[in-house]
N, C-alpha and C. Protein backbone atom coordinates (compact mmCIF):
# COMPACT_ATOMS: atom_id res chain seq x y z
N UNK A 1 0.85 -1.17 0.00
CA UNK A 1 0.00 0.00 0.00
C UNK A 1 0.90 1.23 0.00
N UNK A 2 0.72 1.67 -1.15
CA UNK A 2 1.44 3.62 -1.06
C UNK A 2 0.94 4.33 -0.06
N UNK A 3 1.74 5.57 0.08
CA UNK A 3 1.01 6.63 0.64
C UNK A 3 -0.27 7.21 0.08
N UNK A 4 -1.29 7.82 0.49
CA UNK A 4 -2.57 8.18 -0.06
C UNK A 4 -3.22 7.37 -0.58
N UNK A 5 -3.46 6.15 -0.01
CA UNK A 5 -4.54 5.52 -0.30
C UNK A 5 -5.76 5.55 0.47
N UNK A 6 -6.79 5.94 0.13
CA UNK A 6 -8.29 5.80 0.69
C UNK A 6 -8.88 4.13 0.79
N UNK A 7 -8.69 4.15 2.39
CA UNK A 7 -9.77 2.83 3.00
C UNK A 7 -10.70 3.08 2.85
N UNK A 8 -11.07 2.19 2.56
CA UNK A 8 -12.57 2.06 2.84
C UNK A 8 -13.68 3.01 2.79
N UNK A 9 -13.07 4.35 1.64
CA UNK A 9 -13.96 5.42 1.85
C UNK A 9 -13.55 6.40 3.01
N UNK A 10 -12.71 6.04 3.80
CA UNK A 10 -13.00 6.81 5.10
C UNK A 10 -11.80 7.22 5.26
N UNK A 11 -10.84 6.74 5.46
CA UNK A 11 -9.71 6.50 5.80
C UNK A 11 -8.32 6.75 4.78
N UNK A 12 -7.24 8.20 4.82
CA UNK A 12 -6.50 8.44 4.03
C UNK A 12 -5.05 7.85 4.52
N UNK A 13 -4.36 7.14 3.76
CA UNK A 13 -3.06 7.21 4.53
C UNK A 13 -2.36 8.26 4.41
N UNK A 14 -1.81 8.41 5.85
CA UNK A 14 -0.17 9.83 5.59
C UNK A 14 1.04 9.25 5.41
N UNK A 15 1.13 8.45 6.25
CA UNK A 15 2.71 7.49 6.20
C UNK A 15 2.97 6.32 7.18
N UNK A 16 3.71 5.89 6.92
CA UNK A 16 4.08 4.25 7.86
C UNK A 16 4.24 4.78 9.09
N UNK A 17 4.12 4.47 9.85
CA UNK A 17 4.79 4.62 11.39
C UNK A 17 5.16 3.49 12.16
N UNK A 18 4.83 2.37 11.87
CA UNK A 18 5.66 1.43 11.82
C UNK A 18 5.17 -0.11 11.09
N UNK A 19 6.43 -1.20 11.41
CA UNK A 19 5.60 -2.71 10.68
C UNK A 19 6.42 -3.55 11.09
N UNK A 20 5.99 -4.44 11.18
CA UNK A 20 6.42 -5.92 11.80
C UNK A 20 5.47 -7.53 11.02
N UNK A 21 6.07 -8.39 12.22
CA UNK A 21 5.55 -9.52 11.37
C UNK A 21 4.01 -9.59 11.85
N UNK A 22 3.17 -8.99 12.51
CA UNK A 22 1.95 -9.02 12.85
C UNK A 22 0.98 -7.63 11.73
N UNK A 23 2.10 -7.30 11.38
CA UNK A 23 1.27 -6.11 10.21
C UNK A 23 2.20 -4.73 10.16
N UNK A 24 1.11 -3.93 9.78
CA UNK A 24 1.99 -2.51 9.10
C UNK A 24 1.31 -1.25 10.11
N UNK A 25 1.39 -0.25 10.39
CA UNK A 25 1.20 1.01 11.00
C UNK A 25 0.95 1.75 10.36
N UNK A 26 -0.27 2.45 10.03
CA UNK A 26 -0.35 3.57 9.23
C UNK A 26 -0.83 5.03 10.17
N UNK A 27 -0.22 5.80 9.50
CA UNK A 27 -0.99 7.31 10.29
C UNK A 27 -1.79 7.89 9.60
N UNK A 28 -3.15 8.10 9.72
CA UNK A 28 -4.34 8.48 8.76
C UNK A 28 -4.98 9.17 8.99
N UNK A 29 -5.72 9.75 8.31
CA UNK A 29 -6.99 11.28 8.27
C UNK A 29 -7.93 10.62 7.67
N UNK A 30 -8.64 10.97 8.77
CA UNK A 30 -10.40 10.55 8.24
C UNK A 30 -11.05 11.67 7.16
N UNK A 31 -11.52 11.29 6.29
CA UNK A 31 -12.03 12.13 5.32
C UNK A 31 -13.07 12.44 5.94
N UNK A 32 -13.38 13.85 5.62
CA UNK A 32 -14.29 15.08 6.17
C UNK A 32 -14.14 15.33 7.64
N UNK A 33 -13.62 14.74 8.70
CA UNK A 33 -13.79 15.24 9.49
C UNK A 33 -11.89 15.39 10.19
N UNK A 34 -10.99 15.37 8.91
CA UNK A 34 -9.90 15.49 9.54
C UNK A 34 -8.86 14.58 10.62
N UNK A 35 -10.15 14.05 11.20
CA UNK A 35 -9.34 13.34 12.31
C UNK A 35 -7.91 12.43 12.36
N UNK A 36 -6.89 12.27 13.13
CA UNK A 36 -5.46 11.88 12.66
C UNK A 36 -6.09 10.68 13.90
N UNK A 37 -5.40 9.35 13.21
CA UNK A 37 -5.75 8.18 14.19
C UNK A 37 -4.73 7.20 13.44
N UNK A 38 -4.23 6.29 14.17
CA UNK A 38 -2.99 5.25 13.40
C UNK A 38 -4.37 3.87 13.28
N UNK A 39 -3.80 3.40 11.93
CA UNK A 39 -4.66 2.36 11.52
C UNK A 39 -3.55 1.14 11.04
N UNK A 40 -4.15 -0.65 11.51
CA UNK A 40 -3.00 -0.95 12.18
C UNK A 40 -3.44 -2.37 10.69
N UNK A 41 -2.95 -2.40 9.59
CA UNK A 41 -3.39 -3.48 8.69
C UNK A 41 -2.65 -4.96 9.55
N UNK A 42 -3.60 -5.93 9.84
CA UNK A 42 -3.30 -6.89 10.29
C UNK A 42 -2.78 -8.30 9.70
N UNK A 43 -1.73 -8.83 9.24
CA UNK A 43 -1.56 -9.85 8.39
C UNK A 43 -1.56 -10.96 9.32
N UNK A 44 -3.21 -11.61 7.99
CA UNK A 44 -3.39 -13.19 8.83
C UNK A 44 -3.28 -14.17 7.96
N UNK A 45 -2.87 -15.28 8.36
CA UNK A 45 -2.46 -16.29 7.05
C UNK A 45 -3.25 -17.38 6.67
N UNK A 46 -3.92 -17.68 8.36
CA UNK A 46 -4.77 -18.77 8.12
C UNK A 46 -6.63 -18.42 9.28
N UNK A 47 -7.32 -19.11 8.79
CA UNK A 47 -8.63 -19.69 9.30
C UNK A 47 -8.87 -19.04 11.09
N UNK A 48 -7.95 -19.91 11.71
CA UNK A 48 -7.50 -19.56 13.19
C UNK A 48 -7.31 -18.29 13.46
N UNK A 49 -6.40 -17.62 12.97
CA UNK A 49 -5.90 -16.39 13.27
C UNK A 49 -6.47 -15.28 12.62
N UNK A 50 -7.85 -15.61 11.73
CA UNK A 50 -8.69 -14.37 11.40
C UNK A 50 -9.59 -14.25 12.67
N UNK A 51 -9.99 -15.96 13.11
CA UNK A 51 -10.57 -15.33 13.99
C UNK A 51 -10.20 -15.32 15.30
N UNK A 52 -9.42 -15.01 15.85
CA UNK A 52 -8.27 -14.41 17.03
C UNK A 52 -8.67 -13.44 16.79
N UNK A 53 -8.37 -12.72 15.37
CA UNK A 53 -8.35 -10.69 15.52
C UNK A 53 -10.00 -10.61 15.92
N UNK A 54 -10.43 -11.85 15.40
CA UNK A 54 -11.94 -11.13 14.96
C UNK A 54 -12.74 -10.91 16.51
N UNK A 55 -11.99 -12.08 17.82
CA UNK A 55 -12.13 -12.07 18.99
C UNK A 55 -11.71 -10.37 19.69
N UNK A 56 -10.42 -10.66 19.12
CA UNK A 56 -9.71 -9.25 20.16
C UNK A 56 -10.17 -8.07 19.72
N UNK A 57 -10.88 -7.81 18.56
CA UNK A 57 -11.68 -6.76 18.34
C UNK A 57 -12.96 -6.22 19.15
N UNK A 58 -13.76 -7.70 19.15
CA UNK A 58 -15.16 -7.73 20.26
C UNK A 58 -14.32 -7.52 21.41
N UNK A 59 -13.04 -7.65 22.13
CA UNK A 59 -12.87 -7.33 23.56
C UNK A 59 -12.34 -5.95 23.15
N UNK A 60 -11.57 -5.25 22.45
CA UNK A 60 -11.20 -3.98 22.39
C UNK A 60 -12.94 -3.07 21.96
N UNK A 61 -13.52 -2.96 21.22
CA UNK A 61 -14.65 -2.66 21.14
C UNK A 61 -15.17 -1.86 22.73
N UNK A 62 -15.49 -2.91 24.01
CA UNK A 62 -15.90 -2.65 24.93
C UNK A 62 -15.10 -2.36 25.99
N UNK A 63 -13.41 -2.37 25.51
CA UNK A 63 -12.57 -1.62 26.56
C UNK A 63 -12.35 -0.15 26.69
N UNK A 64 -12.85 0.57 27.94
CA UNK A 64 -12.40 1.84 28.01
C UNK A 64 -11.47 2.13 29.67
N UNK A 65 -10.64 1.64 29.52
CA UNK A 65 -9.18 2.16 30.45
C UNK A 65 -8.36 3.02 30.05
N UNK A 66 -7.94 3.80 31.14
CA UNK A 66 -7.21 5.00 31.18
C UNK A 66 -5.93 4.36 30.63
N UNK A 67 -5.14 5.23 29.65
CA UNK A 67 -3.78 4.74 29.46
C UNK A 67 -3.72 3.27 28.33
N UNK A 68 -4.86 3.31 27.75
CA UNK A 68 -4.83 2.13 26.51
C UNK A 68 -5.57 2.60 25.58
N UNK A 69 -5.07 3.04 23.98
CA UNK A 69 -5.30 3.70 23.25
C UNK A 69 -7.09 3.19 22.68
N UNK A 70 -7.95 4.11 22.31
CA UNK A 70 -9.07 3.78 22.03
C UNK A 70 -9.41 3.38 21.15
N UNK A 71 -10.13 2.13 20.25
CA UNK A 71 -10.41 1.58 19.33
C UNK A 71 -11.62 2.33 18.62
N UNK A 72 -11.45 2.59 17.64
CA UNK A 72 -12.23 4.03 16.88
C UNK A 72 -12.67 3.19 15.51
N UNK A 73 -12.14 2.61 14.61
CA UNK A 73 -13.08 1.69 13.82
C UNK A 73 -12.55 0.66 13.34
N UNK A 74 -12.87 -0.40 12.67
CA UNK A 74 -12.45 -1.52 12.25
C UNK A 74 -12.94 -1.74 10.90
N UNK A 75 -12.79 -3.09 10.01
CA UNK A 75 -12.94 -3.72 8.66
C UNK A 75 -11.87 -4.62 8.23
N UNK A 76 -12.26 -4.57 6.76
CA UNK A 76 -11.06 -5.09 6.14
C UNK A 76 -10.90 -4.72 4.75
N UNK A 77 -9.68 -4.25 4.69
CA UNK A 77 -9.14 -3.88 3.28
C UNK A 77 -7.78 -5.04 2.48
N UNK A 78 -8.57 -5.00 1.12
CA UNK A 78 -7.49 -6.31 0.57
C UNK A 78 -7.69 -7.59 1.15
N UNK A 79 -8.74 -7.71 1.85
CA UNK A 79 -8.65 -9.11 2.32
C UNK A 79 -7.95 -9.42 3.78
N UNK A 80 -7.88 -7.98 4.38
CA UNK A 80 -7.00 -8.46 5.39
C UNK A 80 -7.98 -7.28 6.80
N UNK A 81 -7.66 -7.93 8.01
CA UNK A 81 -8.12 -6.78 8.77
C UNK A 81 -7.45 -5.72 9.48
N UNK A 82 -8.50 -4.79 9.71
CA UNK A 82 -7.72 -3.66 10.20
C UNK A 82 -8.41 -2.75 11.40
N UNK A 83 -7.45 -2.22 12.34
CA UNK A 83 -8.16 -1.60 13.18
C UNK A 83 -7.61 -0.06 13.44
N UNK A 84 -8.73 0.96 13.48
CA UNK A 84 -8.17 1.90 13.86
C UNK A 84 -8.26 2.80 15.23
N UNK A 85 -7.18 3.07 15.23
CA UNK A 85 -7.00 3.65 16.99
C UNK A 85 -6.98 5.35 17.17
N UNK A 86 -6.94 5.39 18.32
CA UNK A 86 -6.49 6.96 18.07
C UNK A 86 -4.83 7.02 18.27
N UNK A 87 -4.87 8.15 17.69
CA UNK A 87 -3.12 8.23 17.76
C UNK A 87 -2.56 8.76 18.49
N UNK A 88 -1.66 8.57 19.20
CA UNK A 88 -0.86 8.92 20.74
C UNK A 88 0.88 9.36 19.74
N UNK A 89 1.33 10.79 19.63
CA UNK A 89 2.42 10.76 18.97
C UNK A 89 3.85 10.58 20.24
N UNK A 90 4.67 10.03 19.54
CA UNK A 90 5.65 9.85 20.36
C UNK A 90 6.57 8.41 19.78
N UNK A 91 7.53 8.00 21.10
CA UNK A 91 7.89 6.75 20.31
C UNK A 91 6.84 5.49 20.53
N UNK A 92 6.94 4.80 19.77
CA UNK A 92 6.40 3.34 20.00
C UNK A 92 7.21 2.75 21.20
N UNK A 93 6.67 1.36 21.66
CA UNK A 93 6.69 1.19 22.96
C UNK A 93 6.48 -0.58 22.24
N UNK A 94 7.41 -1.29 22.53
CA UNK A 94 9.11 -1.04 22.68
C UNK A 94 9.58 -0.76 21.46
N UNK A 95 10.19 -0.72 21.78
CA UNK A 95 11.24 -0.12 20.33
C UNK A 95 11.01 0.91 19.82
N UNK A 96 11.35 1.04 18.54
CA UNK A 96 11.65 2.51 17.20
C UNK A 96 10.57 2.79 16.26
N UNK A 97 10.55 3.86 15.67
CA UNK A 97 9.91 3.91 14.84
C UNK A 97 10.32 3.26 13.63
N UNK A 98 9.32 2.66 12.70
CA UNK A 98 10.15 3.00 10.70
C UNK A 98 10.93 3.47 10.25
N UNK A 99 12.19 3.31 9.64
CA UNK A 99 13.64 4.03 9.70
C UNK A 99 14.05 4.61 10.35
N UNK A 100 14.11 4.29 11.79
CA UNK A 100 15.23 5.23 13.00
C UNK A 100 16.40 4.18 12.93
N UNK A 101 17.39 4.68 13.01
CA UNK A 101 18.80 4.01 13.55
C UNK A 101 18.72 3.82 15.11
């Protein structure tokens, strides 16, 4: 996925912010209403592990604790799922961002 691609209608990308073997990090603007929120494309390979996300979504859905970023919308693009959060800027936790030394 390039930069500036429109999810799902809703959803613009700005840039990577990070990726690993569980998926990619995007930082995004909601069309029309601006909003900046990181949207997290999830790579699943098999049967099992679609529905794992599809679990931890129904428990993030109904979590609201202080100090754990808020789950703001979900789907799937390309065949794969995705969730979006709000965005907390700073470093990632553990580690680096996408090209830091």
């Amino acid at each position: 996925m390039s930069q500036s691609t429109l999810i799902n209608g809703r959803w613009l990308t700005l840039d990577l912010i990070g990726a690993g073997g569980a998926g990619r990090v995007w930082r995004v603007c909601e069309e029309g209403t601006g909003q900046i929120a990181a949207l997290k494309l999830i790579t699943v390979n098999t049967a099992m592990h679609r529905l794992r996300v599809k679990r931890e979504i129904q428990a993030l859905r109904s979590l609201d604790v202080q100090g754990v970023v808020q789950l703001i919308d979900h789907g799937e693009f390309l065949g794969q799922p995705y969730l979006v959060m709000e965005y907390i800027d700073g470093a990632p936790f553990p580690g680096r961002s996408v090209g830091s030394d």
